[in-house]
C-alpha atoms as a PDB file:
ATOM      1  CA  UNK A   1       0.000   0.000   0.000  1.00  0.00           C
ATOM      2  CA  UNK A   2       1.209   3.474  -0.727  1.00  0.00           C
ATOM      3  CA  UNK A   3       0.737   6.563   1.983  1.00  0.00           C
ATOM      4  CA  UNK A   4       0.587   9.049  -0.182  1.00  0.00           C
ATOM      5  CA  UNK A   5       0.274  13.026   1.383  1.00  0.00           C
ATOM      6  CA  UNK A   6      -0.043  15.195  -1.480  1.00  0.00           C
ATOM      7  CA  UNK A   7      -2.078  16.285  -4.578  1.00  0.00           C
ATOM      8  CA  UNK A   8       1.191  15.832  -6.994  1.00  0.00           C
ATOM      9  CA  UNK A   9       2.044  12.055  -5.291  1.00  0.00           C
ATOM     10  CA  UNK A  10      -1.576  11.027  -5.590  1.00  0.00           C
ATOM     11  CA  UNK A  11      -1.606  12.210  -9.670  1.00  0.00           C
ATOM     12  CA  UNK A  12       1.641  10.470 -10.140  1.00  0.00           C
ATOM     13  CA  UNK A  13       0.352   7.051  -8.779  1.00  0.00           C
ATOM     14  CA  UNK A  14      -3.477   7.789 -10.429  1.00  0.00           C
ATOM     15  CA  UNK A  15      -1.703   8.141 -13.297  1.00  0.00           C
ATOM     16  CA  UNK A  16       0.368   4.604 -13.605  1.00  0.00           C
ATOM     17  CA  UNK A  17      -2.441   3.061 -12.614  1.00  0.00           C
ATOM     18  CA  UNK A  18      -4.994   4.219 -15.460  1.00  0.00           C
ATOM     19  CA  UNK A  19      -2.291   3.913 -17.528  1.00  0.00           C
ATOM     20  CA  UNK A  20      -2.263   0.199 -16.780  1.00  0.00           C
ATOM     21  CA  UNK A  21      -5.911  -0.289 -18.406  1.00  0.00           C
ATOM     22  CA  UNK A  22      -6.512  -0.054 -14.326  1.00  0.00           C
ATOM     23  CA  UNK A  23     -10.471   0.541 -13.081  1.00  0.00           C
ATOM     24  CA  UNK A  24     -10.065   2.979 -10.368  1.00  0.00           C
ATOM     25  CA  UNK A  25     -12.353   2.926  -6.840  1.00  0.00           C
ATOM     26  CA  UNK A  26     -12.355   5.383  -4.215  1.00  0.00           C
ATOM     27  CA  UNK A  27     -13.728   5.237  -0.596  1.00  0.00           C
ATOM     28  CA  UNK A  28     -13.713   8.967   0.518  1.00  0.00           C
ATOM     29  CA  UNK A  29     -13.843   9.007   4.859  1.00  0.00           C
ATOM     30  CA  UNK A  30     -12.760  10.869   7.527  1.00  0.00           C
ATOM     31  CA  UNK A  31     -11.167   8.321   9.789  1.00  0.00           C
ATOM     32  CA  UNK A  32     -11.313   6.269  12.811  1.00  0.00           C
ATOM     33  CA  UNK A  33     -12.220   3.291  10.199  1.00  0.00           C
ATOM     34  CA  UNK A  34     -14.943   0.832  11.579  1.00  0.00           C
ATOM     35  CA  UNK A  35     -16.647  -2.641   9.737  1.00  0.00           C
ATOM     36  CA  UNK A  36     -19.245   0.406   7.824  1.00  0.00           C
ATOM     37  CA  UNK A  37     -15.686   1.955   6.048  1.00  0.00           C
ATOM     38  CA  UNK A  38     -14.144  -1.498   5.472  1.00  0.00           C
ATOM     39  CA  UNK A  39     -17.552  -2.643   3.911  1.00  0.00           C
ATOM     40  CA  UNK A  40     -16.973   0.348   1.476  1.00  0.00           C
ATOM     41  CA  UNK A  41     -13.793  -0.816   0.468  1.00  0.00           C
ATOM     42  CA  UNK A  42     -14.777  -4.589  -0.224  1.00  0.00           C
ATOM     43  CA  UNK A  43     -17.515  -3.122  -2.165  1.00  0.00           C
ATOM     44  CA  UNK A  44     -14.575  -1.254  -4.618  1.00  0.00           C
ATOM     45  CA  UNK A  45     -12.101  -4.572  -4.283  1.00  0.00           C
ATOM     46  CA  UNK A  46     -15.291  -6.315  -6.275  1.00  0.00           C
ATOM     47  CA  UNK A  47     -16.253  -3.548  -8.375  1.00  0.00           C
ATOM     48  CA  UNK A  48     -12.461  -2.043  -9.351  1.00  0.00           C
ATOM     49  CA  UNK A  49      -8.931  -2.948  -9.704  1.00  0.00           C
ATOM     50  CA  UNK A  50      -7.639  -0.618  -7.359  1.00  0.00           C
ATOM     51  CA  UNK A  51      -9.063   0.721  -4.344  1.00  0.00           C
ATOM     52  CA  UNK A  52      -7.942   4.397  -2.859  1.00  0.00           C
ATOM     53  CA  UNK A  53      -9.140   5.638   0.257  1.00  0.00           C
ATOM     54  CA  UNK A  54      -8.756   9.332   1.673  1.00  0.00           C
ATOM     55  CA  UNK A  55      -8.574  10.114   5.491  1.00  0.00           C
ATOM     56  CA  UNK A  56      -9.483  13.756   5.967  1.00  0.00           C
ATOM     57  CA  UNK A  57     -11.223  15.278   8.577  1.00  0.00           C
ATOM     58  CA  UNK A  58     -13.218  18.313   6.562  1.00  0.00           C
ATOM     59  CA  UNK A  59     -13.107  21.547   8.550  1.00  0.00           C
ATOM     60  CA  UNK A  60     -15.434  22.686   5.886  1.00  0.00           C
ATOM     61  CA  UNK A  61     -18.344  20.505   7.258  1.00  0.00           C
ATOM     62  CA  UNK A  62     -18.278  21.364  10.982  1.00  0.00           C
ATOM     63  CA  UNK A  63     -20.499  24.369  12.306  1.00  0.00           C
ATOM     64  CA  UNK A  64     -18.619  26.817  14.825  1.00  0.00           C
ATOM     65  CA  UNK A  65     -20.246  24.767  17.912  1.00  0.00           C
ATOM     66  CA  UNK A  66     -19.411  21.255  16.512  1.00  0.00           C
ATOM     67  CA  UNK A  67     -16.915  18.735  17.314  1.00  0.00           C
ATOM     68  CA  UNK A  68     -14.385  19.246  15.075  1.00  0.00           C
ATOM     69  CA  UNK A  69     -11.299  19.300  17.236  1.00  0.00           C
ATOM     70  CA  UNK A  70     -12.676  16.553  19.520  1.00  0.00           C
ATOM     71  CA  UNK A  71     -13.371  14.046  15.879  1.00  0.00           C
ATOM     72  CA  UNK A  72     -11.795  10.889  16.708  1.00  0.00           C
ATOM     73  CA  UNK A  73      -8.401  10.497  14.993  1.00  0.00           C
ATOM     74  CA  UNK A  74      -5.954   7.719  14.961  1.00  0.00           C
ATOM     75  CA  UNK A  75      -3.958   7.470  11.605  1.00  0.00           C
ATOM     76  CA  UNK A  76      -1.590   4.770  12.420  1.00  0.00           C
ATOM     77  CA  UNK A  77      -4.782   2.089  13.398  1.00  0.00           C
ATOM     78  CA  UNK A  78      -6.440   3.356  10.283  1.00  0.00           C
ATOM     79  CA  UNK A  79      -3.428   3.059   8.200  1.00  0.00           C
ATOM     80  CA  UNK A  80      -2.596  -0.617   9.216  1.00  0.00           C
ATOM     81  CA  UNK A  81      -6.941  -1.618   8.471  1.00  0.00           C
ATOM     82  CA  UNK A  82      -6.392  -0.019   4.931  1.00  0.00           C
ATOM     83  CA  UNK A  83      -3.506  -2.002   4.612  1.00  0.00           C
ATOM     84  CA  UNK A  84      -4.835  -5.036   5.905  1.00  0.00           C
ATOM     85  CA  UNK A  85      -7.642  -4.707   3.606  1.00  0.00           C
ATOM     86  CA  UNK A  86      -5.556  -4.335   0.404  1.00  0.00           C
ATOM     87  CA  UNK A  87      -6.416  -1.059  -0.403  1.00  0.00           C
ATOM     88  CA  UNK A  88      -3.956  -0.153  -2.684  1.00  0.00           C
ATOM     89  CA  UNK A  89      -3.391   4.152  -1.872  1.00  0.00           C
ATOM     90  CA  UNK A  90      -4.106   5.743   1.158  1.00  0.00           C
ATOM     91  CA  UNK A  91      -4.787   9.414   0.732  1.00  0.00           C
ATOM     92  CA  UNK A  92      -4.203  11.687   3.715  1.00  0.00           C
ATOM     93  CA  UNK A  93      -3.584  14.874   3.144  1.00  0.00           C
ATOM     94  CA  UNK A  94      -3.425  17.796   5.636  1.00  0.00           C
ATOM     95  CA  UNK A  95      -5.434  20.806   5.526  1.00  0.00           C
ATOM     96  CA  UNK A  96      -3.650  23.157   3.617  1.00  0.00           C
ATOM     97  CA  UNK A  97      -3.070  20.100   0.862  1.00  0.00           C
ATOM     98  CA  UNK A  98      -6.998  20.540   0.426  1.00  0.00           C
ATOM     99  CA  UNK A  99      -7.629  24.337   1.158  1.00  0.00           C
ATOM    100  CA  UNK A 100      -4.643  25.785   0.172  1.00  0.00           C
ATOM    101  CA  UNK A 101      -3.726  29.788   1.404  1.00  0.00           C
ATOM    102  CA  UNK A 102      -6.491  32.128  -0.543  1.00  0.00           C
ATOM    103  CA  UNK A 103      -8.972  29.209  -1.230  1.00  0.00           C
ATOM    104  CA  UNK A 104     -12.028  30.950  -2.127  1.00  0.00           C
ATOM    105  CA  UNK A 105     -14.430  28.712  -4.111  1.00  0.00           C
ATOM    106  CA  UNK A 106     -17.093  26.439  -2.697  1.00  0.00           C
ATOM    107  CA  UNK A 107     -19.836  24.217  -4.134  1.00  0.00           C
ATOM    108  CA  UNK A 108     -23.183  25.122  -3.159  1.00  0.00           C
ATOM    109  CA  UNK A 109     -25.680  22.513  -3.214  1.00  0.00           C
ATOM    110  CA  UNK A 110     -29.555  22.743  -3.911  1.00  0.00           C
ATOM    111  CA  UNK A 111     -32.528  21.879  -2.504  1.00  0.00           C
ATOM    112  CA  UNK A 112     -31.587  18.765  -1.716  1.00  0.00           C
ATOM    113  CA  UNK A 113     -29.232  19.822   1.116  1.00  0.00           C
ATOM    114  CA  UNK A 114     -32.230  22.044   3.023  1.00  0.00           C
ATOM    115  CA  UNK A 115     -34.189  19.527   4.698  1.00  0.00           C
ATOM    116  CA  UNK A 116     -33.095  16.952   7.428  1.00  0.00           C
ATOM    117  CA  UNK A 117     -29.832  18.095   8.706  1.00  0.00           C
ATOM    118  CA  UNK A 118     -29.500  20.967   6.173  1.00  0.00           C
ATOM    119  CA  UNK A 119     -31.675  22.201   8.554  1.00  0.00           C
ATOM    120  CA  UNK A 120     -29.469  21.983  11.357  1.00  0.00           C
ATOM    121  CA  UNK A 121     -26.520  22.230  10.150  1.00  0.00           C
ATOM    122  CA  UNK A 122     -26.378  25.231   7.955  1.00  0.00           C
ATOM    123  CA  UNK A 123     -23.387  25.000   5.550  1.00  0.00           C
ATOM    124  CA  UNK A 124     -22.611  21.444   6.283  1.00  0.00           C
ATOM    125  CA  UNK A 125     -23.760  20.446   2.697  1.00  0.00           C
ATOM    126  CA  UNK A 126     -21.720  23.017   1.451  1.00  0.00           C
ATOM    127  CA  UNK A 127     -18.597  21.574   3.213  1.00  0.00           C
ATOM    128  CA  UNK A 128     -18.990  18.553   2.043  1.00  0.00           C
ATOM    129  CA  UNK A 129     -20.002  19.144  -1.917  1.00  0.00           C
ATOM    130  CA  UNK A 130     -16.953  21.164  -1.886  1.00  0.00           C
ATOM    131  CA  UNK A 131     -14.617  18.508  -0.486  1.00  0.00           C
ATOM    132  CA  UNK A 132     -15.917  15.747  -2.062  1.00  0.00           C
ATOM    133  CA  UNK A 133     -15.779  17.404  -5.860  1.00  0.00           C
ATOM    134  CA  UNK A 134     -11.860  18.577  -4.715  1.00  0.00           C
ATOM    135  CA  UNK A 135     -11.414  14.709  -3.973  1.00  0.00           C
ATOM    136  CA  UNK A 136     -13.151  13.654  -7.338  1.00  0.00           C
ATOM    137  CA  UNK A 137     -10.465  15.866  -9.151  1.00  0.00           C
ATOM    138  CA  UNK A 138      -7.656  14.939  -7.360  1.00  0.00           C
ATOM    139  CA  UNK A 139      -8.397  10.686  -7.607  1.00  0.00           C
ATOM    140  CA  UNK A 140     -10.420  11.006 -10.773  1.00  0.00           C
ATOM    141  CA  UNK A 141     -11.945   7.760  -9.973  1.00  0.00           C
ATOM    142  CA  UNK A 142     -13.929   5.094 -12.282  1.00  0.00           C
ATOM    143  CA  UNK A 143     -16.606   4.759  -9.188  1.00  0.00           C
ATOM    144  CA  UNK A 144     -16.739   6.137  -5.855  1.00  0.00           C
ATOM    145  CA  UNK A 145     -18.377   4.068  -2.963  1.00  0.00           C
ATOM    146  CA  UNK A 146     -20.568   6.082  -0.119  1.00  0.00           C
ATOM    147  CA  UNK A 147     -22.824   4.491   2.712  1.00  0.00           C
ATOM    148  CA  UNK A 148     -26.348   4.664   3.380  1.00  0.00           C
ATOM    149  CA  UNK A 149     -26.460   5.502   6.952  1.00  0.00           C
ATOM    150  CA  UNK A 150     -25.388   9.664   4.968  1.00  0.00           C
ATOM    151  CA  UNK A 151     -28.394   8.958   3.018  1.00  0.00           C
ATOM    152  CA  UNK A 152     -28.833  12.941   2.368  1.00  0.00           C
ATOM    153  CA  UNK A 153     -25.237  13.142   2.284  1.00  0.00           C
ATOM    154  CA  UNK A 154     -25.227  10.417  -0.726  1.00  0.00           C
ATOM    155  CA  UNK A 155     -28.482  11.978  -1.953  1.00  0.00           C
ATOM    156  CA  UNK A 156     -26.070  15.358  -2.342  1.00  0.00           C
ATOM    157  CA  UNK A 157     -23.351  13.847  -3.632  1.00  0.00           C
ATOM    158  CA  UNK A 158     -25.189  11.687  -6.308  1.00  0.00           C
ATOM    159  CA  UNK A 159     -27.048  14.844  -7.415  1.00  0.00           C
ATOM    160  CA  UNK A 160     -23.971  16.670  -7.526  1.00  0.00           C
ATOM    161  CA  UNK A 161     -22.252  14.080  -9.591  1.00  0.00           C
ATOM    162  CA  UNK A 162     -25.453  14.350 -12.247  1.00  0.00           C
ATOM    163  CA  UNK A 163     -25.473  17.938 -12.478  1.00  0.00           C
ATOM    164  CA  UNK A 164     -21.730  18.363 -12.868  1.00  0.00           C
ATOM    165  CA  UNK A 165     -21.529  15.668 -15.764  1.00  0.00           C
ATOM    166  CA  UNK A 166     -18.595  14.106 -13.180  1.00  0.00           C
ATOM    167  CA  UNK A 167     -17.690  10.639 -15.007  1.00  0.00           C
ATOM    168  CA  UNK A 168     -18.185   9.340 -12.028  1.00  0.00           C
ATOM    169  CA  UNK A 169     -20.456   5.651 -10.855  1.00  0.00           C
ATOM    170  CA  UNK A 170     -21.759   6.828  -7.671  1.00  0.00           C
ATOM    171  CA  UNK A 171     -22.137   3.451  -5.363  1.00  0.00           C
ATOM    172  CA  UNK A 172     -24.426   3.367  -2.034  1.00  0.00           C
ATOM    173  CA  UNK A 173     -23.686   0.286   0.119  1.00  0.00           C
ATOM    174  CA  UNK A 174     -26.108  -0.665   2.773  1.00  0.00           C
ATOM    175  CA  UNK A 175     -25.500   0.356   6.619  1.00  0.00           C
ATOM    176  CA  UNK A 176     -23.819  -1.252   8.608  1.00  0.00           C
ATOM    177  CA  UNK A 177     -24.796  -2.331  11.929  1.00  0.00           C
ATOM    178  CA  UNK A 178     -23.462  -3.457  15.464  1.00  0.00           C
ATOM    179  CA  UNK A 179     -25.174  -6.931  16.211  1.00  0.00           C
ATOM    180  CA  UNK A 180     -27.553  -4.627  18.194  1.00  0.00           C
ATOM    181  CA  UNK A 181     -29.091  -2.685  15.659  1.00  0.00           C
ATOM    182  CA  UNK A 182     -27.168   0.551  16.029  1.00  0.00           C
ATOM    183  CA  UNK A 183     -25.628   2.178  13.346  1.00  0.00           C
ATOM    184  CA  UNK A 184     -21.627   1.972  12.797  1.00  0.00           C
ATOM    185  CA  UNK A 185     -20.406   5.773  13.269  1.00  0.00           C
ATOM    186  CA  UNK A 186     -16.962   6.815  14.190  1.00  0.00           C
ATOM    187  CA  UNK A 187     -18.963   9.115  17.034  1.00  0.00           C
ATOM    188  CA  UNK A 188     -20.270   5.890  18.758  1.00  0.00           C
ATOM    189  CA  UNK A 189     -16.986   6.189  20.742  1.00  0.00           C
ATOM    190  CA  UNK A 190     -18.157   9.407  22.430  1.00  0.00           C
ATOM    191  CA  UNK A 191     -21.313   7.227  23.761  1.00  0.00           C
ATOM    192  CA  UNK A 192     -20.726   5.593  27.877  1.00  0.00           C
ATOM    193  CA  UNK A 193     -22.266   2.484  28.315  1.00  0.00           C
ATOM    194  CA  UNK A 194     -25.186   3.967  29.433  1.00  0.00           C
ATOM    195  CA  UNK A 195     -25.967   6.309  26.419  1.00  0.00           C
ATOM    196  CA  UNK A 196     -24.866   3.360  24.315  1.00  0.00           C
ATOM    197  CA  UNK A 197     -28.113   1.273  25.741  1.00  0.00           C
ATOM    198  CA  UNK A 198     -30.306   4.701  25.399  1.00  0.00           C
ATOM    199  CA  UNK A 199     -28.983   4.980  21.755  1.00  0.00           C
ATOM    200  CA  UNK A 200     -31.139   1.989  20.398  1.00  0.00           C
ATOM    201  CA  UNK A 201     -34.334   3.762  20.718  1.00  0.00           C
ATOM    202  CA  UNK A 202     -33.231   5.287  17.178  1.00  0.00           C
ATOM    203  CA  UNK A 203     -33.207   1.845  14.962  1.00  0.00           C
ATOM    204  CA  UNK A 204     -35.900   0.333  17.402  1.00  0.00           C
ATOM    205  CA  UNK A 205     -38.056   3.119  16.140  1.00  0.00           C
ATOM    206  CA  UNK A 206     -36.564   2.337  12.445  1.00  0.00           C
ATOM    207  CA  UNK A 207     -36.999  -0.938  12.603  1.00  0.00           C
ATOM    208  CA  UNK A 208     -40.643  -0.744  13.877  1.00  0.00           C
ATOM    209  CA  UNK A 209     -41.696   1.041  11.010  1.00  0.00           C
ATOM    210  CA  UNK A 210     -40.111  -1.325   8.542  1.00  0.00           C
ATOM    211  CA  UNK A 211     -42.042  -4.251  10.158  1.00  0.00           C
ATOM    212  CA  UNK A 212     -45.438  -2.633   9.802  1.00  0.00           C
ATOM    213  CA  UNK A 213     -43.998  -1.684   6.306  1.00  0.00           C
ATOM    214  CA  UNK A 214     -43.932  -5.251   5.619  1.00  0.00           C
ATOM    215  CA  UNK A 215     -46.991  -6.324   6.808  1.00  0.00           C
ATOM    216  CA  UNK A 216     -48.873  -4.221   4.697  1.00  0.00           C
ATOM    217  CA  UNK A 217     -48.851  -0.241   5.803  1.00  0.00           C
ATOM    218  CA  UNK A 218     -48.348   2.285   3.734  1.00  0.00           C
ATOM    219  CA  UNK A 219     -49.983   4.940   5.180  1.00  0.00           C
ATOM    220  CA  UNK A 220     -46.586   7.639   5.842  1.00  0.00           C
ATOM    221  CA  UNK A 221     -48.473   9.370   8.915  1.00  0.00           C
ATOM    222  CA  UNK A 222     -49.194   5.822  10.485  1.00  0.00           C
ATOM    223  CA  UNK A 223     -45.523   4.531   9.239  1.00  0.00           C
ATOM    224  CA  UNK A 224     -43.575   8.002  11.076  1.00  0.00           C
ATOM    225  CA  UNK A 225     -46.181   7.806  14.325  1.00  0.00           C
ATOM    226  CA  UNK A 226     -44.959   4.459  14.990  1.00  0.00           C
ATOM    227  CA  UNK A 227     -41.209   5.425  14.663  1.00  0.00           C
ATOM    228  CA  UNK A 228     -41.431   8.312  16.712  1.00  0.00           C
ATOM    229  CA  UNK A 229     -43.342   5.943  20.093  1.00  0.00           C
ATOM    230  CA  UNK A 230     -39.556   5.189  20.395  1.00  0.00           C
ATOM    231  CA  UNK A 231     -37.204   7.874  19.221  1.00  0.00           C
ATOM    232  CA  UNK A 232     -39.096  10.826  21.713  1.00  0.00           C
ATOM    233  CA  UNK A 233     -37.607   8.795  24.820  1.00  0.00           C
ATOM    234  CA  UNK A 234     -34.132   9.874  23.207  1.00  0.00           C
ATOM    235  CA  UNK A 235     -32.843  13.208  25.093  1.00  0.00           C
ATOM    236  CA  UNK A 236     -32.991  15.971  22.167  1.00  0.00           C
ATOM    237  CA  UNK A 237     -34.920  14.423  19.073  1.00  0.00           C
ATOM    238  CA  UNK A 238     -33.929  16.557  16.159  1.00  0.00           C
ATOM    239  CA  UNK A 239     -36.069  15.260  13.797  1.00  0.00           C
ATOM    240  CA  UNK A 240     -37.618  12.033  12.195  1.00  0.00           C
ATOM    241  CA  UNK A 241     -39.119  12.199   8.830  1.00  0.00           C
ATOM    242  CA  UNK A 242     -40.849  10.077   6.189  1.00  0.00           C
ATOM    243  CA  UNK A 243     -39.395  11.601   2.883  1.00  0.00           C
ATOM    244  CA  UNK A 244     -39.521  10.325  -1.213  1.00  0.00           C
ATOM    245  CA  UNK A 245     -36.411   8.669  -1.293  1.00  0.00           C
ATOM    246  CA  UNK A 246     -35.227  10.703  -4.256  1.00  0.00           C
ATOM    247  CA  UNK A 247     -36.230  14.274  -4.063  1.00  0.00           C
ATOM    248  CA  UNK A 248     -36.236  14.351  -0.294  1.00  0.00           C
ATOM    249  CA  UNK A 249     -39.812  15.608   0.150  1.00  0.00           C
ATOM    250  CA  UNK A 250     -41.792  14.767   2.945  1.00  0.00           C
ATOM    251  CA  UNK A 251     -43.951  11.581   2.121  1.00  0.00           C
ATOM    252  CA  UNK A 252     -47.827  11.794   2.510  1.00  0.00           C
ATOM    253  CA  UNK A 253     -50.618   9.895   2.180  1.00  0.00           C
ATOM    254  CA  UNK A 254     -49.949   6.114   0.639  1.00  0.00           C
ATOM    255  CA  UNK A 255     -46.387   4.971  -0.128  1.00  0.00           C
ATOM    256  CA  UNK A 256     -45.925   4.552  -3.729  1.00  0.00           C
ATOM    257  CA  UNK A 257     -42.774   5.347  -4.445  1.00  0.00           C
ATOM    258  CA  UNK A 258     -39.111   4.620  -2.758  1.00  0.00           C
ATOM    259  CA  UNK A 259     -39.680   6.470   0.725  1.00  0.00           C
ATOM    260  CA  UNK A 260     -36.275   6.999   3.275  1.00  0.00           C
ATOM    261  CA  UNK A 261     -37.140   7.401   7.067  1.00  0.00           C
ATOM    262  CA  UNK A 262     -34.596   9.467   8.563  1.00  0.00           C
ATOM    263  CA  UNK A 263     -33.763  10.202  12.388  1.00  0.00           C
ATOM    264  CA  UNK A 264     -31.463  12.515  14.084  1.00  0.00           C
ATOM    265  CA  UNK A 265     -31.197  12.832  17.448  1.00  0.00           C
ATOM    266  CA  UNK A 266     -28.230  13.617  20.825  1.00  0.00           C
ATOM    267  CA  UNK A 267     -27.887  11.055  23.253  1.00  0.00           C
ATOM    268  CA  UNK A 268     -25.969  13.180  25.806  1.00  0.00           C
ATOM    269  CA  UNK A 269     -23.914  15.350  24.010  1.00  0.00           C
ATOM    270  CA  UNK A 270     -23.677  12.979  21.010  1.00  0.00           C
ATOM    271  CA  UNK A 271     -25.201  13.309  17.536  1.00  0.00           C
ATOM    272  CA  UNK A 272     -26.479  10.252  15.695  1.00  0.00           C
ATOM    273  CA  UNK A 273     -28.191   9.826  12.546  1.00  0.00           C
ATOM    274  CA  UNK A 274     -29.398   6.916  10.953  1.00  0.00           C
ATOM    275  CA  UNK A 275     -32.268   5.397   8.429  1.00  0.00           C
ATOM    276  CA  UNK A 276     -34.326   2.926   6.667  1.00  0.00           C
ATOM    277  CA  UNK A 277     -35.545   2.064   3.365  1.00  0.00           C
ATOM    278  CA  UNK A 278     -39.217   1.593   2.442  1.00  0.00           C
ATOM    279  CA  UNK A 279     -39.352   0.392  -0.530  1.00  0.00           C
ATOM    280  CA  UNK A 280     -37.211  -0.571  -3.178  1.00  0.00           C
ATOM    281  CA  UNK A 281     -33.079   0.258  -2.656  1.00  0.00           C
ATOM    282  CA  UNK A 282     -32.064   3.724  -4.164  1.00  0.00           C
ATOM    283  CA  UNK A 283     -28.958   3.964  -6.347  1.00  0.00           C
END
């Protein structure tokens, strides 16, 4: 595996590669790896014939409160899982590699970045369109791989991707969970034991919805009532909506077309999101 730290490095090795006849995959994160990240690289190892994955922790993305200092970091234990996996570059460049002095242009998303956290997390989006289309140009990958626990961040992205003719395969693998239920985030770590226990109320609530979902409702008030019996025990429920899986809309009346139902929500100081699928998988 190559550690590679800057822009010209990464081109260099991009470049042998493609000129190989290579097909390119990249898994774009910002650290402290977990079975969710790793699960985005198997997905390239099947689907390309080299793998890169960035580590960057986007400063860009964080809101002035937020916990961007306190973001779990731990390079050399993510270093030695991307090797261990056979991922064949490791990208991990520092700030100023990605933003250099006078950096002054940003990608501003659409409606699609309003709702859901967009609305709590004003210029998050932004960060992130604009970091992720930096790390397009810089890998110029074949397909990139994203997971569906960001399912607005994916939704963004994938938009993005469309309206920016990026030749780019945009690839959403399917969240992965602790044997528990709960969600794989790097932020789990800030949960204590007790928290950790209270933190289930957010797929229990999921997962109750999917199971009248399969047995027949379709009726998005009913479907969201029944998810939020569970998630309003959590200590600051941000939101939890029933929205068309595509334009991010709030569902109503019967389902009829790919629906997403998306939670955010602190348990203690701690920010988790997570969601289902409806209907039929998204790509």
């Amino acid at each position: 595996m190559q550690t590679i730290t800057t822009v010209v490095e990464l081109r260099r090795a991009i470049n042998k590669a493609r000129s190989g006849g290579k097909r390119i995959g990249f898994v774009p994160t910002m650290g402290y790896l977990h079975d969710g990240h790793l699960a985005l690289v198997r997905a390239s190892q099947m689907q390309s014939d080299i793998t890169v994955v960035s580590i960057f922790v986007n400063p860009t993305q964080f809101g002035p409160n937020e916990d961007l200092s306190a973001y779990p970091r731990d390079f050399p234990r993510d270093e030695k899982l991307c090797q261990d996996a056979g991922v064949a570059i490791l990208f991990a460049p520092d700030a100023q590699e990605i933003y250099p002095p006078g950096f002054n242009t940003f990608v501003e998303p659409g409606e699609l970045a309003k709702p859901l956290c967009g609305s709590f997390r004003p210029g998050h989006f932004r960060g992130v369109a604009t970091v992720v289309s930096k790390l397009f140009n810089m890998v110029q990958p074949d397909l990139a791989f994203f997971g569906q626990k960001d399912f607005q961040q994916c939704a963004v992205v994938r938009r993005m991707v469309i309206d920016l003719n990026l030749p780019i395969e945009m690839v959403t693998v399917p969240t992965i969970r602790e044997i528990d239920g709960l969600a794989m985030s790097s932020r789990n770590r800030y949960l204590s034991e007790e928290e950790r226990r209270r933190a289930l109320a957010i797929s229990r609530g999921l997962f109750a919805a999917v199971a009248k979902f399969q047995a027949g409702e379709r009726d998005a008030q009913e479907l969201l009532a029944i998810a939020k019996q569970h998630l309003e025990t959590l200590d600051r429920l941000q939101y939890v909506e029933l929205v068309d899986a595509n334009t991010l809309k709030p569902a109503e009346g019967p389902l009829c077309h790919p629906a997403a139902l998306c939670a955010a929500a602190h348990v203690g100081s701690t920010r988790l999101i997570d969601n289902v699928l409806l209907a039929a998988s998204v790509r």
